[in-house]
Protein backbone atom coordinates (compact mmCIF):
# COMPACT_ATOMS: atom_id res chain seq x y z
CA UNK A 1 -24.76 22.72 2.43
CA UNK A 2 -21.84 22.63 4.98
CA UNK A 3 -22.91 19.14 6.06
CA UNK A 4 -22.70 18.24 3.03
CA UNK A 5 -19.18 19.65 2.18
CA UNK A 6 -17.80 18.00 5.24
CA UNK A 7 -19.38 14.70 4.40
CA UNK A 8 -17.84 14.93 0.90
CA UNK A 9 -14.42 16.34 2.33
CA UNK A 10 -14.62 13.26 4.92
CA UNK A 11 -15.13 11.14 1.74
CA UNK A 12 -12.07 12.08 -0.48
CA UNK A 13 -9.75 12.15 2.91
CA UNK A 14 -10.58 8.43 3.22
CA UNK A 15 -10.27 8.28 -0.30
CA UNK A 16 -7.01 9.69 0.02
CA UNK A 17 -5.63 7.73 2.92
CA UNK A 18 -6.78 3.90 0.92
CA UNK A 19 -4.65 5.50 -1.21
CA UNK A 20 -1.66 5.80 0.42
CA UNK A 21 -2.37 2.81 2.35
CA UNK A 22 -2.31 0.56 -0.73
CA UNK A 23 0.87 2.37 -2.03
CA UNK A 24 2.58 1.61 1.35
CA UNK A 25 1.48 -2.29 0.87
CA UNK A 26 2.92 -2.11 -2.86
CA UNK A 27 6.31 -0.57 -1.79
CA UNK A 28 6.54 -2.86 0.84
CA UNK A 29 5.84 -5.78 -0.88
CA UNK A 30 8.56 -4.98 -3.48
CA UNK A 31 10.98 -4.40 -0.62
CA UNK A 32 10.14 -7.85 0.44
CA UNK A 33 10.73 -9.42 -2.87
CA UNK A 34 13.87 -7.22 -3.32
CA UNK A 35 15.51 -8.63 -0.02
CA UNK A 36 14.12 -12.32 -0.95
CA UNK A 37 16.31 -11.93 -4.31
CA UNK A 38 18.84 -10.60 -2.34
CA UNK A 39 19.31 -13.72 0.13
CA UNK A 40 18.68 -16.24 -2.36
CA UNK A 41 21.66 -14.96 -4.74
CA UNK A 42 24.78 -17.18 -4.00
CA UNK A 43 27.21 -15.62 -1.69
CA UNK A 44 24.39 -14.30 0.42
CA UNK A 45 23.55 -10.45 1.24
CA UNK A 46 27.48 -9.59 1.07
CA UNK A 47 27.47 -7.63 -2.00
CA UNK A 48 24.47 -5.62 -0.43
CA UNK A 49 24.56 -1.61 -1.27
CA UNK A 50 21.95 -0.03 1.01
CA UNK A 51 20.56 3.53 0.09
């Protein structure tokens, strides 16, 4: 049974990490689109409040 355990533990920590991989690539992506907005507004990035 222990091989089994680790094989299923390996399983959901892989799980786990495509997770937070994809949630990375999502945040990221709307920080992208955030700072394209950003640039494109007239007057440029001068009104910019950074958190």
């Amino acid at each position: 049974m222990d091989k089994l355990d680790h094989e299923i533990d390996t399983l959901r920590h892989e799980q786990e990490l495509q997770h937070q991989k994809q949630a990375e690539n999502r945040w990221q992506a709307r920080v992208d689109e955030l700072q394209r907005e950003r640039h494109d507004e007239p007057g440029g990035d001068s009104g910019s409040a950074e958190h």
